[in-house]
Protein backbone atom coordinates (compact mmCIF):
# COMPACT_ATOMS: atom_id res chain seq x y z
CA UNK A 1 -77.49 100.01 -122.16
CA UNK A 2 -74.02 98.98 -120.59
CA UNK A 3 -72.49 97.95 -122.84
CA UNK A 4 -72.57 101.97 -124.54
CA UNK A 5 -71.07 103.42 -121.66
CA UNK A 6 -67.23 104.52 -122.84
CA UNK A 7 -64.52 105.46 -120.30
CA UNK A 8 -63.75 108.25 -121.97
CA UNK A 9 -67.61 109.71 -121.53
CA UNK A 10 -66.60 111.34 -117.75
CA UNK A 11 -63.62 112.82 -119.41
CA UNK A 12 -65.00 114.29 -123.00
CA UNK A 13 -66.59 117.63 -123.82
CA UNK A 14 -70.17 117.40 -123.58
CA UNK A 15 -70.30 120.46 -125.96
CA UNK A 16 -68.22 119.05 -128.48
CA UNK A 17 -70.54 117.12 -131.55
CA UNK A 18 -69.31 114.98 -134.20
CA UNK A 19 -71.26 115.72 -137.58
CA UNK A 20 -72.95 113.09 -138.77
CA UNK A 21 -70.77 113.10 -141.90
CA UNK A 22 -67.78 112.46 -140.31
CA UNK A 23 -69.15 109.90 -137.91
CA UNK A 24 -69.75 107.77 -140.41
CA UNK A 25 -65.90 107.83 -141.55
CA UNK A 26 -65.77 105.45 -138.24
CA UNK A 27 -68.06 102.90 -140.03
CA UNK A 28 -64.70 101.87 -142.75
CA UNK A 29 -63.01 99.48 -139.95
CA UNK A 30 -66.33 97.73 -139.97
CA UNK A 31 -67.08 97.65 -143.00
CA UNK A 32 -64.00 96.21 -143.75
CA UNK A 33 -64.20 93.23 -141.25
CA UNK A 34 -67.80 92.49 -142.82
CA UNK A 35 -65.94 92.13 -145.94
CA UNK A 36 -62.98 89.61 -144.74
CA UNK A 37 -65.91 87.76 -143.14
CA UNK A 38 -67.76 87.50 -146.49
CA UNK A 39 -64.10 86.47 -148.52
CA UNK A 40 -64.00 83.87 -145.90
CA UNK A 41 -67.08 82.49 -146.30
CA UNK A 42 -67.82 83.26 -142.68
CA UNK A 43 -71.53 84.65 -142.22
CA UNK A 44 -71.42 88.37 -141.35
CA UNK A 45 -75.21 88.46 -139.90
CA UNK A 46 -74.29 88.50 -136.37
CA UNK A 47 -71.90 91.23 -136.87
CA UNK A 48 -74.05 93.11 -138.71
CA UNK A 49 -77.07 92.63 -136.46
CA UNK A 50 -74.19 93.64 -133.71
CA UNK A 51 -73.37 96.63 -135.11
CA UNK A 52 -76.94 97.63 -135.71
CA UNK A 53 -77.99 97.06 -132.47
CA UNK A 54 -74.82 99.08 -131.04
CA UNK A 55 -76.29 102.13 -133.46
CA UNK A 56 -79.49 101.77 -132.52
CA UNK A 57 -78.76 101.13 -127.92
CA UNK A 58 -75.99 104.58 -128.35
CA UNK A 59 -78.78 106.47 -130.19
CA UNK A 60 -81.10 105.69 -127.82
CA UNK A 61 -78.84 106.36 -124.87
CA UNK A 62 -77.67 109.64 -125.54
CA UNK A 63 -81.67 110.85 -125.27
CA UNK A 64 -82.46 108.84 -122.46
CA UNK A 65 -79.64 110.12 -120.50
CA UNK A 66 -80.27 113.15 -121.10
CA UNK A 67 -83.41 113.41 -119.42
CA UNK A 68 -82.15 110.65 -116.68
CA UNK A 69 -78.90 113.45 -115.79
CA UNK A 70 -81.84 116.38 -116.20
CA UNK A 71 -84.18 114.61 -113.76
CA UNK A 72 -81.65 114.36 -110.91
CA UNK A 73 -83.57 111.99 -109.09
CA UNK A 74 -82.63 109.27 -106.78
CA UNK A 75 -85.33 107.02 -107.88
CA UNK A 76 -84.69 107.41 -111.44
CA UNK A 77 -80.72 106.77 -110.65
CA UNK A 78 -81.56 103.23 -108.58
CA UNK A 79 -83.79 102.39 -111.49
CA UNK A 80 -81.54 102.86 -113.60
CA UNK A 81 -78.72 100.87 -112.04
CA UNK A 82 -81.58 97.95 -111.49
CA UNK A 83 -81.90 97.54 -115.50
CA UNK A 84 -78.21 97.47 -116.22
CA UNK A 85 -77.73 94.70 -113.23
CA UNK A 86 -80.54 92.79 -115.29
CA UNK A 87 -79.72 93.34 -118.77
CA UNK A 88 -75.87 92.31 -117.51
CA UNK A 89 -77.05 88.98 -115.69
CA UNK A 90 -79.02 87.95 -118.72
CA UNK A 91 -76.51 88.80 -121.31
CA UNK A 92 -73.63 87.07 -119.28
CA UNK A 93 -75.35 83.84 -119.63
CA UNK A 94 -75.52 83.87 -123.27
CA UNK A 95 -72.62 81.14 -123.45
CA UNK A 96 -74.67 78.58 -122.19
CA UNK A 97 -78.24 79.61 -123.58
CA UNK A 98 -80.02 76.02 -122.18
CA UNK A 99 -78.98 77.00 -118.52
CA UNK A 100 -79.64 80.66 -118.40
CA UNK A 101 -82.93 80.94 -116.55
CA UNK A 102 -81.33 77.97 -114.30
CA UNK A 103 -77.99 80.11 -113.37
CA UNK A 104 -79.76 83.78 -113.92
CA UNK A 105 -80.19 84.49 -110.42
CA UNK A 106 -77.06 83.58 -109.21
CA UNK A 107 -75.07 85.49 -111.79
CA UNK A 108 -77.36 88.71 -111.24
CA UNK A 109 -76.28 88.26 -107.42
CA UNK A 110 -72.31 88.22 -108.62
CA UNK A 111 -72.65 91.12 -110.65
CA UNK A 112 -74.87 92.71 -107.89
CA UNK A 113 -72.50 91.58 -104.59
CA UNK A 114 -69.39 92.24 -107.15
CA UNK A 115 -70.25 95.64 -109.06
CA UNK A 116 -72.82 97.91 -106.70
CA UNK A 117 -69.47 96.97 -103.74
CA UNK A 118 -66.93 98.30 -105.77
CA UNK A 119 -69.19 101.01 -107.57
CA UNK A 120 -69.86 102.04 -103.70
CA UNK A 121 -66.45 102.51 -103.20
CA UNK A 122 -65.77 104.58 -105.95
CA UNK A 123 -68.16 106.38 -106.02
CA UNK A 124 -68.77 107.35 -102.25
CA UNK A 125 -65.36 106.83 -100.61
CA UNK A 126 -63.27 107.86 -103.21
CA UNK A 127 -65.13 110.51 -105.56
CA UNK A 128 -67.20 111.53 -102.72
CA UNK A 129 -70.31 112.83 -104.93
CA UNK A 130 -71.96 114.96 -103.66
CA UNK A 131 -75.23 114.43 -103.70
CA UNK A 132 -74.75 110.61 -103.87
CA UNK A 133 -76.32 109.79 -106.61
CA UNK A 134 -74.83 112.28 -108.66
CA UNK A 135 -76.58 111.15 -112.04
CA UNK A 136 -73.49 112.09 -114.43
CA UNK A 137 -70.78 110.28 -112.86
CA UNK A 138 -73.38 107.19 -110.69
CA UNK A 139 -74.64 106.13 -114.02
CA UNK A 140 -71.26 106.23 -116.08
CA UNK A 141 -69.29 104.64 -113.70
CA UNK A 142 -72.35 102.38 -113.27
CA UNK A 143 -72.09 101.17 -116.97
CA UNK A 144 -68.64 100.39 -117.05
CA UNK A 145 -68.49 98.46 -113.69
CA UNK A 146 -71.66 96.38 -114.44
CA UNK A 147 -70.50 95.66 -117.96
CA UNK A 148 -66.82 94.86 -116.81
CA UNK A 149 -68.51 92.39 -114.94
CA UNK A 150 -70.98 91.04 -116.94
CA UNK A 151 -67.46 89.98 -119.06
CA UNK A 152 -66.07 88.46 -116.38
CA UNK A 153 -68.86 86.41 -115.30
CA UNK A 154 -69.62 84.93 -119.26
CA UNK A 155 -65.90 84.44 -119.55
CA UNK A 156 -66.40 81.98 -115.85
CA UNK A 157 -69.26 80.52 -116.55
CA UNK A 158 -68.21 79.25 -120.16
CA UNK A 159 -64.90 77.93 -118.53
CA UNK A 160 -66.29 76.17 -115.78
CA UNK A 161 -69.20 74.58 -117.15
CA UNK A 162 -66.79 73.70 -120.53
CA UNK A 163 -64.54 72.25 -118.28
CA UNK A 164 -66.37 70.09 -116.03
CA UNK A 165 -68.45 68.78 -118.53
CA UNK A 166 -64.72 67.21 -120.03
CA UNK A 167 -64.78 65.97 -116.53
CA UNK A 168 -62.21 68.34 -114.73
CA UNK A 169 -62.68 67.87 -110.90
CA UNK A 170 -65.13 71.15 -110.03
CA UNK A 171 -62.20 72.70 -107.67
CA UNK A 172 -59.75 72.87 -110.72
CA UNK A 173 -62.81 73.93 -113.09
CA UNK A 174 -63.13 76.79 -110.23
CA UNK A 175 -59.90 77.79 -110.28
CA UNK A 176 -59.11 77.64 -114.07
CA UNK A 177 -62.56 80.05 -114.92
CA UNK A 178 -61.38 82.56 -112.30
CA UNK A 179 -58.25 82.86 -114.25
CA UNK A 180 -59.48 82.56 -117.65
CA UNK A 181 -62.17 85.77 -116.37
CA UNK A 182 -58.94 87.78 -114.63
CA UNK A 183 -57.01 87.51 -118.51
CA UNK A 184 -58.71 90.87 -120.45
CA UNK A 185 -58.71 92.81 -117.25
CA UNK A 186 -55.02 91.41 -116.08
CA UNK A 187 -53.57 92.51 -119.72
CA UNK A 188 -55.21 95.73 -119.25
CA UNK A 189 -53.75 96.35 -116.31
CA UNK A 190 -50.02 95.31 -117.69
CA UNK A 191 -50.07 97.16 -120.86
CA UNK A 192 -51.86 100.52 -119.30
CA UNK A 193 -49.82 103.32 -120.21
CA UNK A 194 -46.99 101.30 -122.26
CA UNK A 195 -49.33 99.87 -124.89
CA UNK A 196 -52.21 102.15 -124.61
CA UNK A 197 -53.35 105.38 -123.05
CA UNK A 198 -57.01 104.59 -121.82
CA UNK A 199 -59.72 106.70 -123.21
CA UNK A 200 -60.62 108.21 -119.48
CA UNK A 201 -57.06 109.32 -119.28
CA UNK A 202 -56.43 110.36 -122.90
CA UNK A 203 -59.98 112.54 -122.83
CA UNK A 204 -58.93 114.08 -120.19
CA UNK A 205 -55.43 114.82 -121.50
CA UNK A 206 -57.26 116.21 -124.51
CA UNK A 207 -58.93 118.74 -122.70
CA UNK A 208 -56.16 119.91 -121.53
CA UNK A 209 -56.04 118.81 -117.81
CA UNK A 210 -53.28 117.61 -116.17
CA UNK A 211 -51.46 114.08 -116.59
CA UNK A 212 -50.70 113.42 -113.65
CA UNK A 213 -54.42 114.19 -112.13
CA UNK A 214 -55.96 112.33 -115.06
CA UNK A 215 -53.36 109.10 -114.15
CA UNK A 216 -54.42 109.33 -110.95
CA UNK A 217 -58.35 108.82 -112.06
CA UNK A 218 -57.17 106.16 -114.46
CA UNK A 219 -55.63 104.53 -111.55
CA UNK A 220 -59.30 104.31 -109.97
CA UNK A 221 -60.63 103.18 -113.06
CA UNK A 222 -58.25 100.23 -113.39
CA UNK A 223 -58.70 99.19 -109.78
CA UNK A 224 -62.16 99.31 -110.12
CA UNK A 225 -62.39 97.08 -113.14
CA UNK A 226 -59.85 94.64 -111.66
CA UNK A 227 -61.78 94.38 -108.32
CA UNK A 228 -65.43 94.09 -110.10
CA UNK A 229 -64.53 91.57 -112.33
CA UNK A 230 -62.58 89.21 -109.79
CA UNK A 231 -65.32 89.35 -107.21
CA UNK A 232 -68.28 88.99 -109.62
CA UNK A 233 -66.50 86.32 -111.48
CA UNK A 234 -65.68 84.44 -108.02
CA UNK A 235 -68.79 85.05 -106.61
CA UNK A 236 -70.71 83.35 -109.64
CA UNK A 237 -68.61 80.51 -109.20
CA UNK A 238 -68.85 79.88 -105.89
CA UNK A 239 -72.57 80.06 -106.19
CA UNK A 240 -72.69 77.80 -109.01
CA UNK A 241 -70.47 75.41 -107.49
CA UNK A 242 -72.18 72.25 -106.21
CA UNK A 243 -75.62 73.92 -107.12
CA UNK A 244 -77.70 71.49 -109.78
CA UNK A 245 -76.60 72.83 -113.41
CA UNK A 246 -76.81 71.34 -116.66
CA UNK A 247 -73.85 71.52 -118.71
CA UNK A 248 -73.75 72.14 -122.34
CA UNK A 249 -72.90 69.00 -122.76
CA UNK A 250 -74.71 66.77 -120.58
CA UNK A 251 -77.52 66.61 -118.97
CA UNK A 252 -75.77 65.47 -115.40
CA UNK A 253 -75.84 67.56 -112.71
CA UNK A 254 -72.32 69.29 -111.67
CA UNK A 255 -70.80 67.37 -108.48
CA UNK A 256 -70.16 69.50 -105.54
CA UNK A 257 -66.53 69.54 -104.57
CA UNK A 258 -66.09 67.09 -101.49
């Protein structure tokens, strides 16, 4: 479910459908990667089961939020919120598969403390919805936070555990995954608007609004994303550091720093 959240879904025309024959033009790039994978003797099976699964979650999504925005319940919204903080804990920890119901509740309390903060913020003291669970801006804004950190957190936990298991000292392993977790969002943040419009800011552009009110949303959107992943990401850590883990290497448990 989070990971089908777009940033441009706040900003598009709800009323606006792509045919189905047209939508299928964007299945080319694809197909051509499966290809190079093939000529390289790589196995494509993951990426296809990848892309299947994508097809299959968005499908499913667009009905189910449907009803979910339709509903405008608070229960339904919380509930909501509660599976993506789960499915984003569980899938974070695919990097180190033999440690994942060992480290699951402390990476669903990173991406809990880290995300449902900064989604507060936005979506309370800087949106002001009104009500407050506003189902068609809680849940999108939701997605992208949860899955921004569920990034973050993978991108940590396979650093740190990677590295002390080579024997770096677990302050340096620390530092280095916070780092290593801060790179997608940090690039983001330099090439915004010199590389790349974002798709928030260039749906909105499309509709016609103005630039400099859809910048100023794209602003909160890249703050939000830098301050979700950081605290999640350093959150996880600090809760995994000096707690008994087994590495993917070894079977010793991590040393607490001194």
């Amino acid at each position: 479910m989070i990971q089908c959240i777009d940033m441009g879904l706040l900003a598009a025309d709800a009323n606006e459908m792509i045919p189905v024959s047209r939508l299928m033009f964007a299945l080319i790039p694809v197909a051509v990667v499966l290809v190079i994978l093939q000529r390289w003797s790589i196995s494509a099976w993951n990426s296809v089961y990848a892309v299947t699964r994508m097809l299959v979650q968005l499908l499913i999504l667009g009905y189910v939020l449907t009803h979910i925005f339709d509903s405008d319940s608070p229960p339904v919204v919380m509930a909501v919120l509660a599976v993506m903080i789960v499915v984003a804990g569980w899938i974070s920890l695919r990097v180190s598969p033999q440690n994942r119901r060992r480290l699951l509740p402390k990476a669903l309390l990173a991406i809990f403390v880290g995300g449902t903060g900064t989604l507060f913020v936005v979506t309370q003291l800087v949106l002001d919805l009104d009500p407050w669970y506003q189902p068609n801006k809680m849940i999108p804004l939701a997605g992208m936070i949860y899955s921004n950190c569920m990034n973050a957190v993978s991108l940590a936990v396979e650093r740190f555990l990677s590295d002390t298991s080579d024997g770096t000292s677990v302050v340096e392993a620390r530092a280095a995954a916070l780092r290593a977790s801060l790179i997608p969002i940090t690039n983001s943040l330099f090439a915004v608007g010199l590389v790349a419009i974002p798709g928030m800011m260039t749906g909105q552009i499309l509709k016609g609004e103005d630039a400099s009110a859809a910048a100023r949303y794209q602003i909160v959107v890249m703050c939000m994303m830098f301050g979700s992943a950081g605290m999640a990401s350093a959150f996880a850590l600090r809760l995994i550091h000096g707690a008994p883990a087994v590495d993917a290497e070894s079977p010793e448990v991590l040393k607490e720093a001194e």
